[in-house]
Structures are given as C-alpha cells and as structure tokens.
N, C-alpha and C. Protein backbone atom coordinates (compact mmCIF):
# COMPACT_ATOMS: atom_id res chain seq x y z
N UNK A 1 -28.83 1.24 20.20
CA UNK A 1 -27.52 1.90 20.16
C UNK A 1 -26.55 1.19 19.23
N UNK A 2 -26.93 -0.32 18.87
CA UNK A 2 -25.85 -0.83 17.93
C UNK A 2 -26.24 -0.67 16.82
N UNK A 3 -27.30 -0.08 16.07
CA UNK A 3 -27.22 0.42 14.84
C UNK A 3 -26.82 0.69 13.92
N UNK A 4 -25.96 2.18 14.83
CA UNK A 4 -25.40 3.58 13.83
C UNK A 4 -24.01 2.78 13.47
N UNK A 5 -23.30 1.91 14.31
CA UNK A 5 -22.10 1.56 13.93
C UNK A 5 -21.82 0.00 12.89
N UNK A 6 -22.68 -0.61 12.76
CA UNK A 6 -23.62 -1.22 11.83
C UNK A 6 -23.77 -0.61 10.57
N UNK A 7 -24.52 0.70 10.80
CA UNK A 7 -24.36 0.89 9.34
C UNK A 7 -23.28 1.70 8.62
N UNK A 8 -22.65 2.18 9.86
CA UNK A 8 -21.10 3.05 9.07
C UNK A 8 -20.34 2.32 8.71
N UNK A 9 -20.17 0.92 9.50
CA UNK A 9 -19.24 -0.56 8.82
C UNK A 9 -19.92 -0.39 7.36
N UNK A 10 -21.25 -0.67 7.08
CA UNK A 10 -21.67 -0.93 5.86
C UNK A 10 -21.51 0.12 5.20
N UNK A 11 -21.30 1.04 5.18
CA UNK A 11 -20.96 2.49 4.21
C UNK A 11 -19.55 2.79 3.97
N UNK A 12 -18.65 2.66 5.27
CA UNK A 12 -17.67 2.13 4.93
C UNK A 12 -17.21 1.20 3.89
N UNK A 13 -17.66 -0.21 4.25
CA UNK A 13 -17.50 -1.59 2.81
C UNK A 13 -17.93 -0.57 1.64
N UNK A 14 -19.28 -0.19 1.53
CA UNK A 14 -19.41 0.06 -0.03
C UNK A 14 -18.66 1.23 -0.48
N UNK A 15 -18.16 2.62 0.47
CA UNK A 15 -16.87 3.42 0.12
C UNK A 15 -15.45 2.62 -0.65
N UNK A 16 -15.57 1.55 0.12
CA UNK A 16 -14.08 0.92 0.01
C UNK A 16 -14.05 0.11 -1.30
N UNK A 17 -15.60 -0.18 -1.76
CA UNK A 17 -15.62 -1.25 -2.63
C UNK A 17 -15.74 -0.01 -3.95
N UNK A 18 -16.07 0.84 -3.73
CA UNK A 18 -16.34 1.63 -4.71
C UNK A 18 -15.04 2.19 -5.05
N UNK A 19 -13.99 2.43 -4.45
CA UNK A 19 -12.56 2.53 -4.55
C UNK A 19 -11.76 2.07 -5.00
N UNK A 20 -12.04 0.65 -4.82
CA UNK A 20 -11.53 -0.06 -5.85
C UNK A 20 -12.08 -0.56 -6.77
N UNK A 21 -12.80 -0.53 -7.24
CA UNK A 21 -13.10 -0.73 -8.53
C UNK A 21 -13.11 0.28 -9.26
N UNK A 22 -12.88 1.81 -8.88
CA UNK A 22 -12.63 2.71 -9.86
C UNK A 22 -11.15 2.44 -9.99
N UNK A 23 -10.46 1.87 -9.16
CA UNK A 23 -9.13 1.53 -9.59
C UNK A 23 -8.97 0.45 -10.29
N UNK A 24 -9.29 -0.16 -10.59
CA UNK A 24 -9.48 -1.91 -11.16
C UNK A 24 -9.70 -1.09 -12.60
N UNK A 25 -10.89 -0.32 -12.73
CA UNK A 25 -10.84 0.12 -14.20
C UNK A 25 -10.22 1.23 -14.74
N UNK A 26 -9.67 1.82 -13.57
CA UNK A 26 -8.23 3.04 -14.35
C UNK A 26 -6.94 2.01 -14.65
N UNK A 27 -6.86 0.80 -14.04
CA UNK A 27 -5.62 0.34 -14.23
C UNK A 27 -6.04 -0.52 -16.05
N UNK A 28 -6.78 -1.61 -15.93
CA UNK A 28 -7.06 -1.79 -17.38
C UNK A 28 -6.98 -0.79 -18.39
N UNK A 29 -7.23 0.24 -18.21
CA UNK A 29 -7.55 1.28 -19.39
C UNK A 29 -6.29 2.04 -19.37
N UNK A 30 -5.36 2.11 -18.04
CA UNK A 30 -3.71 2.18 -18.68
C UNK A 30 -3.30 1.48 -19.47
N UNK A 31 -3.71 -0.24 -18.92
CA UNK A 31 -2.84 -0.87 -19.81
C UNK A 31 -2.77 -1.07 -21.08
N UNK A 32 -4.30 -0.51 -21.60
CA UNK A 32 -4.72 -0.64 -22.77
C UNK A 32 -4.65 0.40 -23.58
N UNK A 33 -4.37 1.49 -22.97
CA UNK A 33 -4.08 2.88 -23.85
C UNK A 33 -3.02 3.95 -23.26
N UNK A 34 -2.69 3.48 -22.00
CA UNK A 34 -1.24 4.26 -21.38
C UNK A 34 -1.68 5.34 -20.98
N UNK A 35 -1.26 5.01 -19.62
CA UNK A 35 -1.44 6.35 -19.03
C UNK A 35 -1.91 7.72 -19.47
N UNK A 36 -0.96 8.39 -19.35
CA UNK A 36 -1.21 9.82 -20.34
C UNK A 36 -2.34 9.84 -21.13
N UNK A 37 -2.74 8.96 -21.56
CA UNK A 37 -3.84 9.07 -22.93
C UNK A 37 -5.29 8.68 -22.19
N UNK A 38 -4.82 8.57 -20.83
CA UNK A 38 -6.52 8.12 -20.13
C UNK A 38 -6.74 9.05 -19.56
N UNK A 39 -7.93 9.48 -19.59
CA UNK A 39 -8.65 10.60 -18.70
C UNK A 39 -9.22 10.41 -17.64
N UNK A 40 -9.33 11.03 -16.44
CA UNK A 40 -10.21 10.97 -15.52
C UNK A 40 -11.46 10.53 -16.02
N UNK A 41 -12.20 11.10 -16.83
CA UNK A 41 -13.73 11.24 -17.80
C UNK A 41 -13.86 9.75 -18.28
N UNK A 42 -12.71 9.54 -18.63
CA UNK A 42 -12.52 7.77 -18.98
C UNK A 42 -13.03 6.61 -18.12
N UNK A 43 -12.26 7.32 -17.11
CA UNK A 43 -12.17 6.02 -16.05
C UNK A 43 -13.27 5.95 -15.08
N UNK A 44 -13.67 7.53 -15.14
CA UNK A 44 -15.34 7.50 -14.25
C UNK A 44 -16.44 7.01 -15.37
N UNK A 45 -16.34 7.22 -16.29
CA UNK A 45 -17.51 6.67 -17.16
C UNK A 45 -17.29 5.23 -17.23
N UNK A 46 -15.98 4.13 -17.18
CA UNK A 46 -15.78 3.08 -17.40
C UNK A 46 -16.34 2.61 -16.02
N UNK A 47 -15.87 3.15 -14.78
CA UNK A 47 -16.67 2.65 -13.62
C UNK A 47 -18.06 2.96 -13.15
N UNK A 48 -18.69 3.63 -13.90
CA UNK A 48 -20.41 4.20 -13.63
C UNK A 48 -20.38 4.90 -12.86
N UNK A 49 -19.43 5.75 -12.57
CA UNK A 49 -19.55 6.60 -11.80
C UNK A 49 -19.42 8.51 -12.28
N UNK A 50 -19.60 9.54 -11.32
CA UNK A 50 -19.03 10.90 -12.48
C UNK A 50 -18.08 11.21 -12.20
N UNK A 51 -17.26 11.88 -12.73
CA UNK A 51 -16.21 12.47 -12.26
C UNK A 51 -15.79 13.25 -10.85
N UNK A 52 -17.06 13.51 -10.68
CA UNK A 52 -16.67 14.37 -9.22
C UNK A 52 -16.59 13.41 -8.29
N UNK A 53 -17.19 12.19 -8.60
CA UNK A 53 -17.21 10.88 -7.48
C UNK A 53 -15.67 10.56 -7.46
N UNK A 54 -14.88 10.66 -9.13
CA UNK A 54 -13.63 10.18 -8.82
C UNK A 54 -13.00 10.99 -8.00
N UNK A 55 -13.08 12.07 -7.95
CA UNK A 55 -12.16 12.99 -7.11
C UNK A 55 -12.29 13.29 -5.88
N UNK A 56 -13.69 12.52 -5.47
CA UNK A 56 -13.93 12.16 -3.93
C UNK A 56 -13.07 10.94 -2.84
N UNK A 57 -12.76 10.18 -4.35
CA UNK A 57 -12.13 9.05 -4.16
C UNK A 57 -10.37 9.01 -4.05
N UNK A 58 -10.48 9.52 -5.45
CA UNK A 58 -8.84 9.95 -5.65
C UNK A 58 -8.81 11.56 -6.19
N UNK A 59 -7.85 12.33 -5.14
CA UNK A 59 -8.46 13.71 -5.07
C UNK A 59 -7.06 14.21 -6.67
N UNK A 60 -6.66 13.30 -7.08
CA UNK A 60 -5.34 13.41 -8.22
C UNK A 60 -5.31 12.21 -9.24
N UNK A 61 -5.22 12.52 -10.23
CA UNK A 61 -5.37 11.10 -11.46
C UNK A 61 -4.14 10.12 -10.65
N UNK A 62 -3.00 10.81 -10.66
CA UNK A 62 -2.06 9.90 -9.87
C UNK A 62 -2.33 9.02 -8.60
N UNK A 63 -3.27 9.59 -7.97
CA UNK A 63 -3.39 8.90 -6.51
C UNK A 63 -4.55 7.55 -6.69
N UNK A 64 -5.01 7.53 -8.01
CA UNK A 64 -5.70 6.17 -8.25
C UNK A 64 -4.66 4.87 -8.88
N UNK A 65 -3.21 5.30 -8.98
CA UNK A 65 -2.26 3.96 -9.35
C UNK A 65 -1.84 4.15 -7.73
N UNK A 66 -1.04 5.29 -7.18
CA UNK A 66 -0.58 5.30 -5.93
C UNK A 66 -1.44 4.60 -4.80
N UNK A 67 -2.47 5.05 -4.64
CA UNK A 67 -2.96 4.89 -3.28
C UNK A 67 -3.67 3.02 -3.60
N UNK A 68 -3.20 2.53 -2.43
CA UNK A 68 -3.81 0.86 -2.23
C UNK A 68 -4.50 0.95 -0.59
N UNK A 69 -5.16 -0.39 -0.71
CA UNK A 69 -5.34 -0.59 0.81
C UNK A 69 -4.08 -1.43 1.60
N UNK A 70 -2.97 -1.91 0.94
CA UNK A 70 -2.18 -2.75 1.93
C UNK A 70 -1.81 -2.20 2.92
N UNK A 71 -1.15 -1.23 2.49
CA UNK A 71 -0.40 -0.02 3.87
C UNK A 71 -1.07 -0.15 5.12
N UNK A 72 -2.43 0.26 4.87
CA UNK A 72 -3.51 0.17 5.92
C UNK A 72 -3.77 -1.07 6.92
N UNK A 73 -3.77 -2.14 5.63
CA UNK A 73 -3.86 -3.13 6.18
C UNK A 73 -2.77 -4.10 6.97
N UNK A 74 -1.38 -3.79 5.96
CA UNK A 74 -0.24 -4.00 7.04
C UNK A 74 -0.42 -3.30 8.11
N UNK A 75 -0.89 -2.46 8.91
CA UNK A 75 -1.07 -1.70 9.51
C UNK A 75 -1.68 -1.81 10.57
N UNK A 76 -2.85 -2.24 10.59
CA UNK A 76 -3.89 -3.11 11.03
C UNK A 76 -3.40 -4.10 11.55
N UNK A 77 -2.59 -5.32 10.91
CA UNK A 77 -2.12 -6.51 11.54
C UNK A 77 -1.34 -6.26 12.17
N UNK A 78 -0.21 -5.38 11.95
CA UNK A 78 0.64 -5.21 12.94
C UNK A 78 0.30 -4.47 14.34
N UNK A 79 -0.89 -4.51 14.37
CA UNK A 79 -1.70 -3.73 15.82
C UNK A 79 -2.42 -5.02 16.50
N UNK A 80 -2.33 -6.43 16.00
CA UNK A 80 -2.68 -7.84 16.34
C UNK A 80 -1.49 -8.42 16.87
N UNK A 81 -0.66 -8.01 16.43
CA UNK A 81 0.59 -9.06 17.27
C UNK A 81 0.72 -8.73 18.20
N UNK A 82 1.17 -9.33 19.46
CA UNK A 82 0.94 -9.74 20.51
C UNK A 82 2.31 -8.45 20.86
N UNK A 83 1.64 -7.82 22.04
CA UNK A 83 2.71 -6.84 22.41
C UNK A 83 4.04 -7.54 22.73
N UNK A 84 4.75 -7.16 22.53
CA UNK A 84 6.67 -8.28 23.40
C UNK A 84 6.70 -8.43 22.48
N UNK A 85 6.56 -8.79 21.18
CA UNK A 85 7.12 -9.67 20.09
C UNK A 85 7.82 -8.26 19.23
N UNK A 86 9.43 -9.01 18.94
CA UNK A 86 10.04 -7.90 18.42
C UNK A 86 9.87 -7.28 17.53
N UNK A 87 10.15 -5.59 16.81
CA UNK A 87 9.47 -5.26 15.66
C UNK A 87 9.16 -5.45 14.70
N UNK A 88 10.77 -5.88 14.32
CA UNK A 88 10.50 -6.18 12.95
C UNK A 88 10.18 -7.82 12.49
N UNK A 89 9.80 -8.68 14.13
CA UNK A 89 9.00 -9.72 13.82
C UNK A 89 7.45 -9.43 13.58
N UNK A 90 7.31 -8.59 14.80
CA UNK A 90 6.07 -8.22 14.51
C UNK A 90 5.61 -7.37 12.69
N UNK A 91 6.50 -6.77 12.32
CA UNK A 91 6.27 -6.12 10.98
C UNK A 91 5.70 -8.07 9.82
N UNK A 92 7.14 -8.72 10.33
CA UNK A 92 6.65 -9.98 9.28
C UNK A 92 6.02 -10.75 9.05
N UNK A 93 4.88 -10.78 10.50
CA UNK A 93 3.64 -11.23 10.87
C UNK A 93 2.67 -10.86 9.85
N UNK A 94 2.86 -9.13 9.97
CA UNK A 94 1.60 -8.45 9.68
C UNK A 94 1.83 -8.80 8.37
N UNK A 95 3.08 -8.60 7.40
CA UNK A 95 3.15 -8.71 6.16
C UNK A 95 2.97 -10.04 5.48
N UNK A 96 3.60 -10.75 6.06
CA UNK A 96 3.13 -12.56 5.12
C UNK A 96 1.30 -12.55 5.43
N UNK A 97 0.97 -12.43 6.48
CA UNK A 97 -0.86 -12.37 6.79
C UNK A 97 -0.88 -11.54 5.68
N UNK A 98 -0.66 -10.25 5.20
CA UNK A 98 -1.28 -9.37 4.30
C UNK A 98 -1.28 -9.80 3.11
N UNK A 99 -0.24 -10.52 2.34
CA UNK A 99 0.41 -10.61 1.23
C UNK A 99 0.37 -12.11 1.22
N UNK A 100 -0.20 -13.00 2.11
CA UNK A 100 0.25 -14.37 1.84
C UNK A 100 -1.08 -15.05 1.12
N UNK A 101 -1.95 -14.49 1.08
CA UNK A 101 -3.21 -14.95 0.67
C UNK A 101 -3.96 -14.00 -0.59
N UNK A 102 -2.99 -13.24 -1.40
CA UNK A 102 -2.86 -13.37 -2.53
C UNK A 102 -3.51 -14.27 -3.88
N UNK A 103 -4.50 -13.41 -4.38
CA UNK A 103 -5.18 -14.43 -5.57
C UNK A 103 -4.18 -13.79 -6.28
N UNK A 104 -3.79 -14.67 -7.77
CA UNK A 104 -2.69 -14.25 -9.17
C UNK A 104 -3.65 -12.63 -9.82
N UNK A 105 -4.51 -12.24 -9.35
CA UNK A 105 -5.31 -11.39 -9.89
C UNK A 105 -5.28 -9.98 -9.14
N UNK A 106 -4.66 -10.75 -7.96
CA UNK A 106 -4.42 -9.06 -6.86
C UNK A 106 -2.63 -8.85 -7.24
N UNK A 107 -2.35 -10.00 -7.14
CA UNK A 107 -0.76 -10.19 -7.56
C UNK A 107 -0.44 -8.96 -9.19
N UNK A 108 -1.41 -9.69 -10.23
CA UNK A 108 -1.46 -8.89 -11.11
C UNK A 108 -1.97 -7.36 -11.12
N UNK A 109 -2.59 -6.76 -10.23
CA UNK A 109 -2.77 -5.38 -10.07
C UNK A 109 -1.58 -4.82 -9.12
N UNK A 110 -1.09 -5.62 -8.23
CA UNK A 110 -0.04 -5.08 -7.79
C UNK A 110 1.13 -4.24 -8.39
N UNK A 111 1.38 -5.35 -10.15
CA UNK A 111 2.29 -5.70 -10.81
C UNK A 111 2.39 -4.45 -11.62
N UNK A 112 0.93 -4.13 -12.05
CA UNK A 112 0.35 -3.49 -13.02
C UNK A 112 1.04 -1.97 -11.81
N UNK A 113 0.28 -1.43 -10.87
CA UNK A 113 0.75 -0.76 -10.45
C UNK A 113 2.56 -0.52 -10.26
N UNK A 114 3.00 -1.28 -9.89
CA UNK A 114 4.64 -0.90 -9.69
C UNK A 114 4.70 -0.68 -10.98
N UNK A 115 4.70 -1.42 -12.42
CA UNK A 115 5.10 -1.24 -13.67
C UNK A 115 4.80 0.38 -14.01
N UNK A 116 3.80 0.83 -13.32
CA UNK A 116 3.49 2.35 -13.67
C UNK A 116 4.52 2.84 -13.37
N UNK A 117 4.39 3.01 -11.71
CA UNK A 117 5.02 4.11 -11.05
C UNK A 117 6.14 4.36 -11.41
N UNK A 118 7.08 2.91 -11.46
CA UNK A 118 8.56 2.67 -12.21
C UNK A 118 8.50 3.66 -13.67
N UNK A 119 8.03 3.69 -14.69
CA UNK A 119 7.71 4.25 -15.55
C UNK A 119 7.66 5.70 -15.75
N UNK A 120 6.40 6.18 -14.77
CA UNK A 120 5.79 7.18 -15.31
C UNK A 120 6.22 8.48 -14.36
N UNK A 121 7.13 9.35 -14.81
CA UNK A 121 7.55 10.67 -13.73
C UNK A 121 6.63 11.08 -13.12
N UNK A 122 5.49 11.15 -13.23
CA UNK A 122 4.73 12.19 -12.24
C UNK A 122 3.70 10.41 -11.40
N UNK A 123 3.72 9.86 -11.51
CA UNK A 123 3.50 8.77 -10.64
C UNK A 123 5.08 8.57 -9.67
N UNK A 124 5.90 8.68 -10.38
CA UNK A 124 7.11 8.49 -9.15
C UNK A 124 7.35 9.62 -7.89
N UNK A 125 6.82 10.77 -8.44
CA UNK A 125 6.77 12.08 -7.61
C UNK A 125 5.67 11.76 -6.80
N UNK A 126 4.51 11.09 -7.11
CA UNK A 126 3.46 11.14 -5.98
C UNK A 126 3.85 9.78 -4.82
N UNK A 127 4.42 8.76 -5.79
CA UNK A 127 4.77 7.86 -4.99
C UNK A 127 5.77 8.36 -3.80
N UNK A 128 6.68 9.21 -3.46
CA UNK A 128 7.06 9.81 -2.97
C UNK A 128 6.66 10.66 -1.99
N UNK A 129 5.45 11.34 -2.73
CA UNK A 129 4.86 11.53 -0.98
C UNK A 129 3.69 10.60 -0.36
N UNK A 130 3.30 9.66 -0.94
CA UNK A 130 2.61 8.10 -0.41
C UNK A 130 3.56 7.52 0.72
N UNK A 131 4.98 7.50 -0.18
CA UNK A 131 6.42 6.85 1.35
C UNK A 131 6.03 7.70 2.63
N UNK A 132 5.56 9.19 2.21
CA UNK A 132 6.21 10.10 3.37
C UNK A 132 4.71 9.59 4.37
N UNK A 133 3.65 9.61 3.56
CA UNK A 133 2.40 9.25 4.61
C UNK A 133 2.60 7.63 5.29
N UNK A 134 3.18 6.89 4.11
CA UNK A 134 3.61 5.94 5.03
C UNK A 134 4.42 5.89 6.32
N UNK A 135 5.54 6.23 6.26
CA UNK A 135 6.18 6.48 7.15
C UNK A 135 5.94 7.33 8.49
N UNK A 136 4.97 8.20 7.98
CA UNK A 136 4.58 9.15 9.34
C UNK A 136 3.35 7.60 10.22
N UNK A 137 2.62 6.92 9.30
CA UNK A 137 1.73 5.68 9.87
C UNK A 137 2.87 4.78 10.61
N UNK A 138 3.90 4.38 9.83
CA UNK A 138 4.90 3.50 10.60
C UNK A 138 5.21 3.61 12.16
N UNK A 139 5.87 5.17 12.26
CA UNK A 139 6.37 5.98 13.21
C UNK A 139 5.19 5.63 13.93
N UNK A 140 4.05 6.40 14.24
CA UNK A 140 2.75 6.57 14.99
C UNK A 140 2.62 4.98 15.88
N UNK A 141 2.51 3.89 14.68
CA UNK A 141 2.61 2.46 15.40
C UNK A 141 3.44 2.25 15.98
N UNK A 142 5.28 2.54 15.29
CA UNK A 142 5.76 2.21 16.79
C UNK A 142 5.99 2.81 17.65
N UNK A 143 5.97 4.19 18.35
CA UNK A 143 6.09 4.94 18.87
C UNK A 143 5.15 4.41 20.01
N UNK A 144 3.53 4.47 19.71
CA UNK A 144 2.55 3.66 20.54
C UNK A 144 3.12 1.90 21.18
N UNK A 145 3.90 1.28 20.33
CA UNK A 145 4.50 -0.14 20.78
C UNK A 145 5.07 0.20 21.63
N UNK A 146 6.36 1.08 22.02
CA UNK A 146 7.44 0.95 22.65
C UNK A 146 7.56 2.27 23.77
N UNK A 147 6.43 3.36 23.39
CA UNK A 147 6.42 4.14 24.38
C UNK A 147 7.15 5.52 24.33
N UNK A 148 7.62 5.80 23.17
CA UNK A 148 8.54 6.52 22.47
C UNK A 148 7.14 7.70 22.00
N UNK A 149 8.21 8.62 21.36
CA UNK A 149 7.52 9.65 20.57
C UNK A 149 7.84 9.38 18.99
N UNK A 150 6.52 10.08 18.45
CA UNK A 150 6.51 9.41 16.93
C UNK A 150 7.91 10.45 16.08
N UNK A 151 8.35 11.47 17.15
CA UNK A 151 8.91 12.00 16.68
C UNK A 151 10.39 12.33 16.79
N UNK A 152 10.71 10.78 17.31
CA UNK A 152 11.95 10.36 17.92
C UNK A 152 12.51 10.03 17.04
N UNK A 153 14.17 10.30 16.50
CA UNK A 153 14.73 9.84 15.67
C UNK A 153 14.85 8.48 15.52
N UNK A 154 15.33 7.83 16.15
CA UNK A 154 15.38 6.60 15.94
C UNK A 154 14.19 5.69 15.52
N UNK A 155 12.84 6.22 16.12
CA UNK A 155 12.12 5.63 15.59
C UNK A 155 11.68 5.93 14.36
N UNK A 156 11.68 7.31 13.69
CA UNK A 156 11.83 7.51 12.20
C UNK A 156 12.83 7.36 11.58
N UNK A 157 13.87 6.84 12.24
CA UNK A 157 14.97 6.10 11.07
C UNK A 157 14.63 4.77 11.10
N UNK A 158 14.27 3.97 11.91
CA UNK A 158 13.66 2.62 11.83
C UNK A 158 12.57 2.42 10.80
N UNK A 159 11.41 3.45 10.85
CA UNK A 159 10.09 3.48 10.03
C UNK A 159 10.99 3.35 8.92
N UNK A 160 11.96 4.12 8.25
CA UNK A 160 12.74 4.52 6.95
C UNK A 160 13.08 3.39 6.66
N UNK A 161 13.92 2.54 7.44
CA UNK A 161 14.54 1.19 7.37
C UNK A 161 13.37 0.16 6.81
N UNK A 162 12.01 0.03 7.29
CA UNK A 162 11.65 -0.62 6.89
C UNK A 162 10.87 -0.37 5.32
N UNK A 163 11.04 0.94 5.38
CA UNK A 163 9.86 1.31 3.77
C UNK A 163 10.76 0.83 3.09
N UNK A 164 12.20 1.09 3.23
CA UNK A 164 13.48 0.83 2.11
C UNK A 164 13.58 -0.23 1.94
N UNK A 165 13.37 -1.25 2.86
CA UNK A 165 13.63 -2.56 2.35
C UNK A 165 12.31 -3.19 1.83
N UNK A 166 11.19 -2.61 1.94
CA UNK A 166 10.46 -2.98 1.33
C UNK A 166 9.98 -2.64 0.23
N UNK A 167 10.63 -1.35 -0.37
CA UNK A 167 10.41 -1.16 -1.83
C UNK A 167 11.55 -1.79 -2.73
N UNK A 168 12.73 -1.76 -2.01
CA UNK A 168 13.47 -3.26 -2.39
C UNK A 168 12.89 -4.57 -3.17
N UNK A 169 12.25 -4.76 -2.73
CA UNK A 169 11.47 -6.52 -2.31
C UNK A 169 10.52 -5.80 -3.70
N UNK A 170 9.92 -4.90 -3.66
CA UNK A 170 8.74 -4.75 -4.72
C UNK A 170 9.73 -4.43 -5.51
N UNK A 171 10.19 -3.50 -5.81
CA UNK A 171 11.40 -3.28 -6.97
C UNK A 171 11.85 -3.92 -7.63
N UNK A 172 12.31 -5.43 -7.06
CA UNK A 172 13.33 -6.22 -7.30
C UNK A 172 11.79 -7.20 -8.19
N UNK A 173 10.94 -7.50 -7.60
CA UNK A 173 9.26 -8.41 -8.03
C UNK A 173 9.00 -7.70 -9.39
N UNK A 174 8.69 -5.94 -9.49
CA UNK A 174 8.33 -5.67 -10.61
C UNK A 174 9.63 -6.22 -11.81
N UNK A 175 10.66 -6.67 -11.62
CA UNK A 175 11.09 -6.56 -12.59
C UNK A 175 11.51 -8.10 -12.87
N UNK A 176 11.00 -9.03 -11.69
CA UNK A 176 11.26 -10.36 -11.87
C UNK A 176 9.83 -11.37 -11.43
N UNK A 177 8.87 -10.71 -11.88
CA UNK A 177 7.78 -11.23 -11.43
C UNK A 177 7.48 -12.54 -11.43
N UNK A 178 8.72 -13.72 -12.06
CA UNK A 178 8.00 -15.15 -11.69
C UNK A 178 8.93 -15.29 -10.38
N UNK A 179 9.80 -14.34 -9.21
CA UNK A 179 9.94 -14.71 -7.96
C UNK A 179 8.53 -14.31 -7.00
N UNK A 180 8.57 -14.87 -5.77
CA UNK A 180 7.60 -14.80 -5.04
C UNK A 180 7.45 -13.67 -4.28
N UNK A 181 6.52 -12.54 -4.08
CA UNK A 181 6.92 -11.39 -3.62
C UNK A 181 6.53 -11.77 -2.48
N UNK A 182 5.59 -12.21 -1.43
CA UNK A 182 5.35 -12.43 -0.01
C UNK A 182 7.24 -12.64 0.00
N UNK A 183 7.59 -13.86 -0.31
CA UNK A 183 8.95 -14.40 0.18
C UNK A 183 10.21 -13.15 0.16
N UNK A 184 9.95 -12.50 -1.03
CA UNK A 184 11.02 -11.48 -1.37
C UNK A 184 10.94 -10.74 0.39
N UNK A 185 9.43 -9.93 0.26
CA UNK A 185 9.33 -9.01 1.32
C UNK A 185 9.99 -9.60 2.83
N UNK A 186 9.50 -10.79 2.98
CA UNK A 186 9.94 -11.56 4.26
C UNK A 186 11.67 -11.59 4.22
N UNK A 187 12.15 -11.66 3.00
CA UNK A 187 13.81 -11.98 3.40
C UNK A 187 14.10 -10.45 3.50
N UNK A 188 13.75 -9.70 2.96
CA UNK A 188 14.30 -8.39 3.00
C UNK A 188 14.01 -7.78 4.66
N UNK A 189 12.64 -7.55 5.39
CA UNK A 189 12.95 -7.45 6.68
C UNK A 189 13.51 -8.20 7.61
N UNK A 190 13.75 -9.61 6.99
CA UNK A 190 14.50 -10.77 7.78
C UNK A 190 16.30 -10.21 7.80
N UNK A 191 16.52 -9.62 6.35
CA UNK A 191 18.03 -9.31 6.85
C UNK A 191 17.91 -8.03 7.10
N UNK A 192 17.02 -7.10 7.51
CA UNK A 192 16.72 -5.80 8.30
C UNK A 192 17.34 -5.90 9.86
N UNK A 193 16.49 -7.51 10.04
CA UNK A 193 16.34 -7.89 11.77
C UNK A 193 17.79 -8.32 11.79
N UNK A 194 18.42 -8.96 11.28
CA UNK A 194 19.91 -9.30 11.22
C UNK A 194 20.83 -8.33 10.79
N UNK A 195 20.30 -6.70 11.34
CA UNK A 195 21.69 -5.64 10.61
C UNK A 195 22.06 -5.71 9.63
N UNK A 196 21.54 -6.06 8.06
CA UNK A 196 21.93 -5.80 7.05
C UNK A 196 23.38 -6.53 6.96
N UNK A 197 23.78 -7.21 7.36
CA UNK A 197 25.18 -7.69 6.89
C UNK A 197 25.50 -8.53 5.52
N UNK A 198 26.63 -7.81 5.18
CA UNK A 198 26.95 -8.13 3.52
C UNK A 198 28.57 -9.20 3.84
C-alpha cells in the first residue's frame, strides 16, 4: 500500500523539476533577446522539451516569468508554525525559512523575474491575477488558523495587507538589489505587525 504514494512524490519531483527548468531557460533567453522576441518554440526547444509540454506547464507565455514555487512554499511553512503564534509572526517564520537560504543564483532569477514584470505590460496584467490567486491561498490559511471564513472581510483585508507589503519589499529589491531582500520582506511585515505607523 506504500507504493502508489512513493511514486506520485516521485512524479511529482520530476513535474516540478521539469518546471523549472523550462523556466530557468525562458528567463536566459529573455535576457538575451527580450521578451517579445522569444517564442514559446524557443524556449521548448532550448529546454528539450515540445511545445505542447510547455503549455502543460505554463498554460500562457506570461505565466512562465509569473508563476514561482515560493507562494506555495511560503505557504507550506506557514502551516508548520505552531498554532497560537500570532499571524503575522507566524507569516515571518514561514518567510525568512523560505527566502533565508537563498543561493545568489535563485536570488538572481528572482531579480530577473521582478525586472520583467516591472517592465513588460502584459506580464504586469498577469501578475495581477497571480496577487488575486495569491490572496484567495492567503485567506484559505487563515481562515483555517483562526476559525473564520475565507470569506470574511477582515480576513481578506488582512491577506491584502500582507501581499502589499510584500510587493513593497520586492519592489523596493528590484530596484536596489545590493539591499537584502529576506531582511527587506521581514521589516515590511514587521511594521505590518506594528500598524504601519509613520
């Protein structure tokens, strides 16, 4: 019986690994010929893969700069912290664990990505509805923390509170990349937890 779930972990990994690396080589081949001028046809032939594989993967040329695994994975950690611990401590847990162990090489695809989206209009439109799937994931987690409905205002103005200050923190990184972005992200929900006071 422990098999089948054995090998869906393992099909899983190689889904996931295959995901990114068709992203690893759509992002080089932006940087090297810009957006617009790369093709889907490009970027599946640069990763050995066909085209229909890319669109299994990323169902929109845009959703291969948009879509990452952090979300997920912030996501994930923040389902490890210890129930009682307050939210948006618990959010800074999950995020320094996610972001604190950082090679300069994930740092640099990060970089590479924001530099797009910032850039490119129809990457800022998709990024836009990426927030909205985020945010509906936010809601769902805390709603399950605290016992609430995901469809309680307050708790989707909270989810909001935190995407905002965290595209803050990346916002502020893409355009000053020798500050530290783990640190950025941490002060920005740190003065979240302290009411924003100016």
């Amino acid at each position: 019986m422990s098999s089948p779930p054995r090998a869906e972990g393992l099909r899983e990994r190689k889904k996931a690994k295959t995901r990114w690396t068709i992203q690893e080589h759509a992002l080089r081949l932006f940087v090297r010929q810009g957006y617009e001028a790369t093709t889907v046809e490009q970027i599946a032939e640069a990763a050995e893969v066909s085209p229909s594989t890319f669109f299994r993967y990323f169902p929109a040329k845009e959703d291969v700069v948009v879509q990452d695994e952090y979300g997920p994975l912030t996501i994930a950690l923040f389902r490890e912290v210890p129930p009682g611990t307050p939210l948006i401590d618990a959010f800074r847990q999950a995020v320094r664990t996610a972001f604190g162990g950082f090679t300069p090489a994930e740092f640099e695809k990060v970089s590479i990505r924001a530099r797009l989206i910032f850039s490119v209009p129809a990457l800022r439109a998709r990024q836009l509805q990426n927030a909205v799937d985020t945010h509906a994931m936010i809601c769902a987690e805390v709603a399950s923390r605290t016992g609430r409905d995901a469809g309680d205002f307050e708790v989707q103005t909270f989810a909001a509170a935190v995407i905002g200050v965290m595209i803050t923190a990346i916002t502020r990184w893409a355009g000053n990349p020798a500050e530290n972005l783990p640190e950025l992200m941490d002060t920005a929900l740190a003065h979240l937890a302290a009411g924003l006071p100016l």
